[in-house]
Every structure is written in C-alpha cells, then in structure tokens.
C-alpha atoms as a PDB file:
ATOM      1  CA  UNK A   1       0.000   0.000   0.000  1.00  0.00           C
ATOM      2  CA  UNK A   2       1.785   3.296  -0.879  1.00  0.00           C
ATOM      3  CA  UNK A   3       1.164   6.592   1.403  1.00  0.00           C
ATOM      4  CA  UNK A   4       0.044  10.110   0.038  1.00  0.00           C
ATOM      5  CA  UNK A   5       3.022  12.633   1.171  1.00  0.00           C
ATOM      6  CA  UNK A   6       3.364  15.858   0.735  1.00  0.00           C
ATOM      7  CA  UNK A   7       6.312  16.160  -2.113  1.00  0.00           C
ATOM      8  CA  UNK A   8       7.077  19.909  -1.157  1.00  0.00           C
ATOM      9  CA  UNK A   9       8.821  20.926   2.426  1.00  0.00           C
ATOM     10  CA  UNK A  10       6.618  22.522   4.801  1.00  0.00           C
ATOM     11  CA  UNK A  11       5.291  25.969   3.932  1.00  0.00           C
ATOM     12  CA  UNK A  12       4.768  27.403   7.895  1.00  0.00           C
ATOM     13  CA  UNK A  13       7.424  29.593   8.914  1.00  0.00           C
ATOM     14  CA  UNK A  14      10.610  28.326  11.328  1.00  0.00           C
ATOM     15  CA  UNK A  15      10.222  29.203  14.786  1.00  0.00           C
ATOM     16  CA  UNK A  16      12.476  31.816  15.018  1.00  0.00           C
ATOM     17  CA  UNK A  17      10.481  33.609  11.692  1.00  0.00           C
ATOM     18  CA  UNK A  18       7.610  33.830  13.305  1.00  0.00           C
ATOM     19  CA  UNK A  19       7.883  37.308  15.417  1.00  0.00           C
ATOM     20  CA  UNK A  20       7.566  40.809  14.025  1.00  0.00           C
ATOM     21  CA  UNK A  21      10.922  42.161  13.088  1.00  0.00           C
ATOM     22  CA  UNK A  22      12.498  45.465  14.765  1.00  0.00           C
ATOM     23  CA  UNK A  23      11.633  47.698  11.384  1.00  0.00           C
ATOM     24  CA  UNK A  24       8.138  46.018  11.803  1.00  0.00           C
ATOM     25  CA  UNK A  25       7.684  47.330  15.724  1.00  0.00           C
ATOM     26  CA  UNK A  26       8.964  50.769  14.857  1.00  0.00           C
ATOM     27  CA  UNK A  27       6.961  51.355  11.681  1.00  0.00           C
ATOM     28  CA  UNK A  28       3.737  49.985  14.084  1.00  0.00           C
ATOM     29  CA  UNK A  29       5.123  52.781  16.472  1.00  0.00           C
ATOM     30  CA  UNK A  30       4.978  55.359  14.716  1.00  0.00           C
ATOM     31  CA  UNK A  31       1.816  54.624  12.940  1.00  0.00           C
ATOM     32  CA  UNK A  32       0.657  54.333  16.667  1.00  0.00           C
ATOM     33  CA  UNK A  33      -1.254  58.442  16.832  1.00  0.00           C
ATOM     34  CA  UNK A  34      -3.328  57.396  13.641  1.00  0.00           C
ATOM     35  CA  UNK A  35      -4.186  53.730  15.014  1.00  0.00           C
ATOM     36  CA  UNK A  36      -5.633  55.292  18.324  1.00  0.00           C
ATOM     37  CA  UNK A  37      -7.207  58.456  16.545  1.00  0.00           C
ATOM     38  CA  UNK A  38      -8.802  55.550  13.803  1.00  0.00           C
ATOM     39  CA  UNK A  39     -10.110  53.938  16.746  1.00  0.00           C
ATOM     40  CA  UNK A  40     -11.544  57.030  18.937  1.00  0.00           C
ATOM     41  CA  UNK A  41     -13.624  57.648  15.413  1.00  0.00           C
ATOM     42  CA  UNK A  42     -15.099  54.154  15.120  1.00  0.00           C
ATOM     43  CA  UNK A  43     -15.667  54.465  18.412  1.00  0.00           C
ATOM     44  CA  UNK A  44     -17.317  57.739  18.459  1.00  0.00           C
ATOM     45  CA  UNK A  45     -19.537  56.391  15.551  1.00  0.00           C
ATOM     46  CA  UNK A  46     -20.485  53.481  17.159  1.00  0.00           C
ATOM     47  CA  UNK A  47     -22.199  55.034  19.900  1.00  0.00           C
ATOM     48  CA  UNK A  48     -24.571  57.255  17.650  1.00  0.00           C
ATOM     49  CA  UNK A  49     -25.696  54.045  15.709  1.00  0.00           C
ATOM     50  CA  UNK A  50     -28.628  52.971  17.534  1.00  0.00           C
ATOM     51  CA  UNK A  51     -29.617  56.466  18.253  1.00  0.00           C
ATOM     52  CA  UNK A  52     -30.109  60.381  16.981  1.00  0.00           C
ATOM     53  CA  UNK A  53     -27.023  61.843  17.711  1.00  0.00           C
ATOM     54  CA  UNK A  54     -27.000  64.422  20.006  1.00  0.00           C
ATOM     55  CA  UNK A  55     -25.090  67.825  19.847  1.00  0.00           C
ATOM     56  CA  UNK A  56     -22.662  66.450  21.460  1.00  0.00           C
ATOM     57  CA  UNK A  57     -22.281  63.587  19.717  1.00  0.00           C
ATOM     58  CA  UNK A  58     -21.948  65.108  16.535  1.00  0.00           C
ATOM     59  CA  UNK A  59     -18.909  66.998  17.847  1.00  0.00           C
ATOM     60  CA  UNK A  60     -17.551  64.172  19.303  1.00  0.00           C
ATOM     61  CA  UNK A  61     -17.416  62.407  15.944  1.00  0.00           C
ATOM     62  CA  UNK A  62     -16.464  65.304  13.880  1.00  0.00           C
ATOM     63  CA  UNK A  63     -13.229  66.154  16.457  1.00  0.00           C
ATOM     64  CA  UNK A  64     -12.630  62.284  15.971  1.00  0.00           C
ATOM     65  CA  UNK A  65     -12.209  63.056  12.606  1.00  0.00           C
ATOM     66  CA  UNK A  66     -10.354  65.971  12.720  1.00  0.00           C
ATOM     67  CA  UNK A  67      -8.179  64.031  15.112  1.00  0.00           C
ATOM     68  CA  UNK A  68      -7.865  61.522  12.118  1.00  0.00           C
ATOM     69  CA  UNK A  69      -6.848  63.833   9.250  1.00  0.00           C
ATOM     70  CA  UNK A  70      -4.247  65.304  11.476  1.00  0.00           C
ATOM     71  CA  UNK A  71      -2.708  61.729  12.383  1.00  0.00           C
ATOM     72  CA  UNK A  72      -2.956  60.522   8.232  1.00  0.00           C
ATOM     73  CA  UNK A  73      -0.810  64.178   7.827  1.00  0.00           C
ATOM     74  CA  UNK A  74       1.520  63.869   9.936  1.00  0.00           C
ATOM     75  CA  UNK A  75       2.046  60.581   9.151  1.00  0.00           C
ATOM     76  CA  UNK A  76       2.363  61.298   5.567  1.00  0.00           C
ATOM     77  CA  UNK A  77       4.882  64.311   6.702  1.00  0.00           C
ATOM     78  CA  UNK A  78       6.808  62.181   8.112  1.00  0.00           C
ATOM     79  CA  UNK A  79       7.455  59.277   5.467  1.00  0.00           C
ATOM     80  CA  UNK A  80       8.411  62.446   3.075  1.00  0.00           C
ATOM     81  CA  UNK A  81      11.289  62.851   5.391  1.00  0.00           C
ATOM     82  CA  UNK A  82      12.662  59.837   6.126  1.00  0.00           C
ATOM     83  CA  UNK A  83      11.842  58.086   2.509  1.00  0.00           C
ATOM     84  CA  UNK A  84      14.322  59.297   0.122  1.00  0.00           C
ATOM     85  CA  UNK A  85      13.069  59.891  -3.085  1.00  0.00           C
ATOM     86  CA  UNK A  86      13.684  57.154  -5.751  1.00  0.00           C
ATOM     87  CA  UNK A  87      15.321  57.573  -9.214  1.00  0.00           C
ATOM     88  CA  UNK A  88      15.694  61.414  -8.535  1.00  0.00           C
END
C-alpha cells in the first residue's frame, strides 16, 4: 500500500520567523497616533448608531475626525522625510 506525502517541504514559517521584526515594531510605532485616533472615530460612531445623535455627539465624531486627518498628515509628513526619493 503506498502513502500520500506531501512532495514539497513545509510551507509554515521556522520558529524563530515567526515574530515581528524590529523595522516592523517601529513602523507599528509610529503609525501608533493614527491607530488610536482611527479607533476614537469608530468608536465615536459606534455610539450614535442605535440612536439620533446628540449635539454632542456630533462633535464628538467630527473632532474624531479631525483628530484623524491630522494623524494621516503627519504621518504622511513624516514618510516624506525619512523616505528618500527614488530615481531622482
């Protein structure tokens, strides 16, 4: 009787392959203000689902927002200055 095997070696990662890398943890840190500002937002427009939004809750979601916009340009600021440009 002959046995199906796999033909190919194993596809998963090794163990020591299997953690984020140092670039990977500092690129997550500084993405960090526009992860938490993302996150006050869905947060802010999660609580005026089931309901009319109040005042108050529309400011909360539209400083969320704001709070947003300002994280995405900063961020974007500062990949201009630490990318070089390419084939310049």
């Amino acid at each position: 009787m002959g046995y199906i095997v796999a033909v190919q070696t194993g596809v998963t990662a090794a163990e020591f392959d299997r953690g984020p890398t140092a670039a990977e943890l500092d690129a997550i840190e500084a993405e960090m203000p526009l992860i938490s500002a993302e996150v006050d937002l869905l947060d802010a427009q999660i609580t005026v689902l089931d309901r009319t939004p109040s005042e108050l809750d529309s400011r909360r979601v539209h400083r969320a927002r704001r709070r947003v916009l300002a994280a995405r340009r900063e961020l974007a600021n500062l990949s201009a200055v630490v990318v070089p440009e390419v084939g310049a």
